[in-house]
Protein backbone atom coordinates (compact mmCIF):
# COMPACT_ATOMS: atom_id res chain seq x y z
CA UNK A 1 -11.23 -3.23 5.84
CA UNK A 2 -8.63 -0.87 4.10
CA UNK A 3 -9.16 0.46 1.05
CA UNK A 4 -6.42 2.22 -1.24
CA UNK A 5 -7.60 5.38 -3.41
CA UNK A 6 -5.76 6.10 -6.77
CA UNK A 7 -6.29 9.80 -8.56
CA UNK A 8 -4.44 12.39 -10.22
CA UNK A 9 -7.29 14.60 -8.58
CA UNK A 10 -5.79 15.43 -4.61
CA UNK A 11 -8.71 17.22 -3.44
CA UNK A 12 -11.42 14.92 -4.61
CA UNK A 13 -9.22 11.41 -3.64
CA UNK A 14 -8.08 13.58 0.23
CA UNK A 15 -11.58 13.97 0.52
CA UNK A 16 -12.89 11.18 -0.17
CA UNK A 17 -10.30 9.07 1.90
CA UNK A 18 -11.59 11.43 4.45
CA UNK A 19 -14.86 11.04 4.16
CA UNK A 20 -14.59 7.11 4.46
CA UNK A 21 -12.09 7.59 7.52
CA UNK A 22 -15.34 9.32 9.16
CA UNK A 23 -17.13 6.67 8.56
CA UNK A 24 -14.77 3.96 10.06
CA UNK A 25 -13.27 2.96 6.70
CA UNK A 26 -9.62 2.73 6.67
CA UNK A 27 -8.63 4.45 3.69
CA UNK A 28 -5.28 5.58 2.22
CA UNK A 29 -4.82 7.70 -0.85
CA UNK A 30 -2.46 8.73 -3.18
CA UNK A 31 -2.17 10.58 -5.98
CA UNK A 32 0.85 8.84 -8.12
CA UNK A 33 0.37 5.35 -9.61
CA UNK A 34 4.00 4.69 -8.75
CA UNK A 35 3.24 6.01 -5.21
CA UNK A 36 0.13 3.14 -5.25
CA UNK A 37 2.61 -0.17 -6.22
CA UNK A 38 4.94 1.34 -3.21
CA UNK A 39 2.29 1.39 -0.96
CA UNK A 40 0.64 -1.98 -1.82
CA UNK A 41 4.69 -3.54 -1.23
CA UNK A 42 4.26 -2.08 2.25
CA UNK A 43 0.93 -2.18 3.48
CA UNK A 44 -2.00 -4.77 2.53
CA UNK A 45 -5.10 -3.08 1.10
CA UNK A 46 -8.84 -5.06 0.68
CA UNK A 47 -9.56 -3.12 -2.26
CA UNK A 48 -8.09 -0.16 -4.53
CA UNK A 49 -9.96 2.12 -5.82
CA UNK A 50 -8.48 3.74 -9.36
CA UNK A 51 -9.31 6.72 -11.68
CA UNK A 52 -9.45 5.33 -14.96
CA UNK A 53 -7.27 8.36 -16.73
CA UNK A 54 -4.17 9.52 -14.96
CA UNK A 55 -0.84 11.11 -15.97
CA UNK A 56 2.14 7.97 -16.99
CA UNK A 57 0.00 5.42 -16.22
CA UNK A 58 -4.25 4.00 -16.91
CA UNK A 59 -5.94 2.80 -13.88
CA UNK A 60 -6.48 -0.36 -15.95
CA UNK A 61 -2.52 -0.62 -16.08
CA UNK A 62 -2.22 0.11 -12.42
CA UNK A 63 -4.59 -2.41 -11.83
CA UNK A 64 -2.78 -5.11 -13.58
CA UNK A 65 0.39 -4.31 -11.89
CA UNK A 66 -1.32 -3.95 -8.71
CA UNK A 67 -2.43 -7.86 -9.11
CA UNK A 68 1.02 -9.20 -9.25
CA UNK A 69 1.98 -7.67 -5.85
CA UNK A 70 -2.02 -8.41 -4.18
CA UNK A 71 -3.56 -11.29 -5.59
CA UNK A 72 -6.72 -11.06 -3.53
CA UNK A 73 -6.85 -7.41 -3.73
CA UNK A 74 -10.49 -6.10 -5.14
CA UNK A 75 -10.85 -3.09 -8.18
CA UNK A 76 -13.24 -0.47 -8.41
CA UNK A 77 -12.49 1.86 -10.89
CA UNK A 78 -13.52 5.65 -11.22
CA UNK A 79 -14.15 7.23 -14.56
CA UNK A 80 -15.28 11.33 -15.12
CA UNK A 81 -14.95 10.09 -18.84
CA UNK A 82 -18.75 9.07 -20.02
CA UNK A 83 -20.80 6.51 -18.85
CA UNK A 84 -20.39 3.11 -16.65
CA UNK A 85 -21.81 1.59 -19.95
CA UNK A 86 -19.28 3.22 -22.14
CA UNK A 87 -16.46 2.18 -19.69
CA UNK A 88 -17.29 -1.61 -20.38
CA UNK A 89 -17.61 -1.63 -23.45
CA UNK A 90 -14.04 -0.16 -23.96
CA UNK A 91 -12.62 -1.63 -21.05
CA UNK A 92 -12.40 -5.31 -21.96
CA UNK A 93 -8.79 -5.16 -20.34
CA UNK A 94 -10.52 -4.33 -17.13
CA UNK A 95 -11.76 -8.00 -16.43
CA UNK A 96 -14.49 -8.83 -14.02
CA UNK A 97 -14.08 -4.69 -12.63
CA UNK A 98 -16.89 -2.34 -10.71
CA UNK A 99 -17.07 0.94 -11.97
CA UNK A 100 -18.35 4.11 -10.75
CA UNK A 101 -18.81 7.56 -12.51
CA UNK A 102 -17.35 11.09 -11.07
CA UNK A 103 -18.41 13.08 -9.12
CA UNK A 104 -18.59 10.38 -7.17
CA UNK A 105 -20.51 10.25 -3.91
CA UNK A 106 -19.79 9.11 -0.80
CA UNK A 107 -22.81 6.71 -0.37
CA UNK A 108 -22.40 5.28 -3.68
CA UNK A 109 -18.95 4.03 -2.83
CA UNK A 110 -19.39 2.22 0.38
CA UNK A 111 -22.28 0.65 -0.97
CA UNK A 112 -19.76 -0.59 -4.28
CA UNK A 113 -16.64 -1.03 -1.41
CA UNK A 114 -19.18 -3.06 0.20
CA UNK A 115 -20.75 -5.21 -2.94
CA UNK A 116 -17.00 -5.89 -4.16
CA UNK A 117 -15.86 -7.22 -0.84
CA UNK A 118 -19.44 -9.25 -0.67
CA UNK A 119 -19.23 -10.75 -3.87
């Protein structure tokens, strides 16, 4: 499994990615959405996982730009903006999307990695 992590925030997204690495996770980060369509056009990713709010560019953009280039690729988005309920009910754009709310901890997103990739 590799996962892709998407956030204007380095030391949460490094750590993260770092945390999952420990845990035999394969997981890349980066903290420019630009840098995230590069990466997808040279490596394959199972899933990406975006920060909703970032500089230049949503993580519901990303994510539709992202689906050009990966088809199959799964979405879990991350929001420090309100509540998971809050982020679907403005985030119609989103589609079908799995959502989790900073801070963010490290159990809670294996066990969404893992639902997305199961469902």
């Amino acid at each position: 499994m590799r996962v892709l992590l998407v956030d204007d925030e380095e030391e949460l997204v490094s750590a993260l990615a770092e945390r999952l690495r420990i845990r035999g996770i394969d997981a890349d980060w980066v903290c420019i959405c630009y840098d995230a369509i590069g990466r997808v056009e040279s490596e394959k990713y199972d899933i990406a996982v975006l920060d909703v709010k970032m500089p230049k560019m949503s993580g519901i953009e990303l994510k539709r730009r992202l689906e050009e280039k990966c088809p199959g690729m799964k979405y879990i988005f991350m929001t420090g903006h309100g509540s998971e309920d809050d982020f679907r009910a403005g985030s119609s754009e989103a589609g079908t999307a799995y959502y989790l709310v900073k801070p963010v901890k490290i159990e809670d997103l294996i066990e969404k990695i893992n639902e997305v990739l199961n469902d």
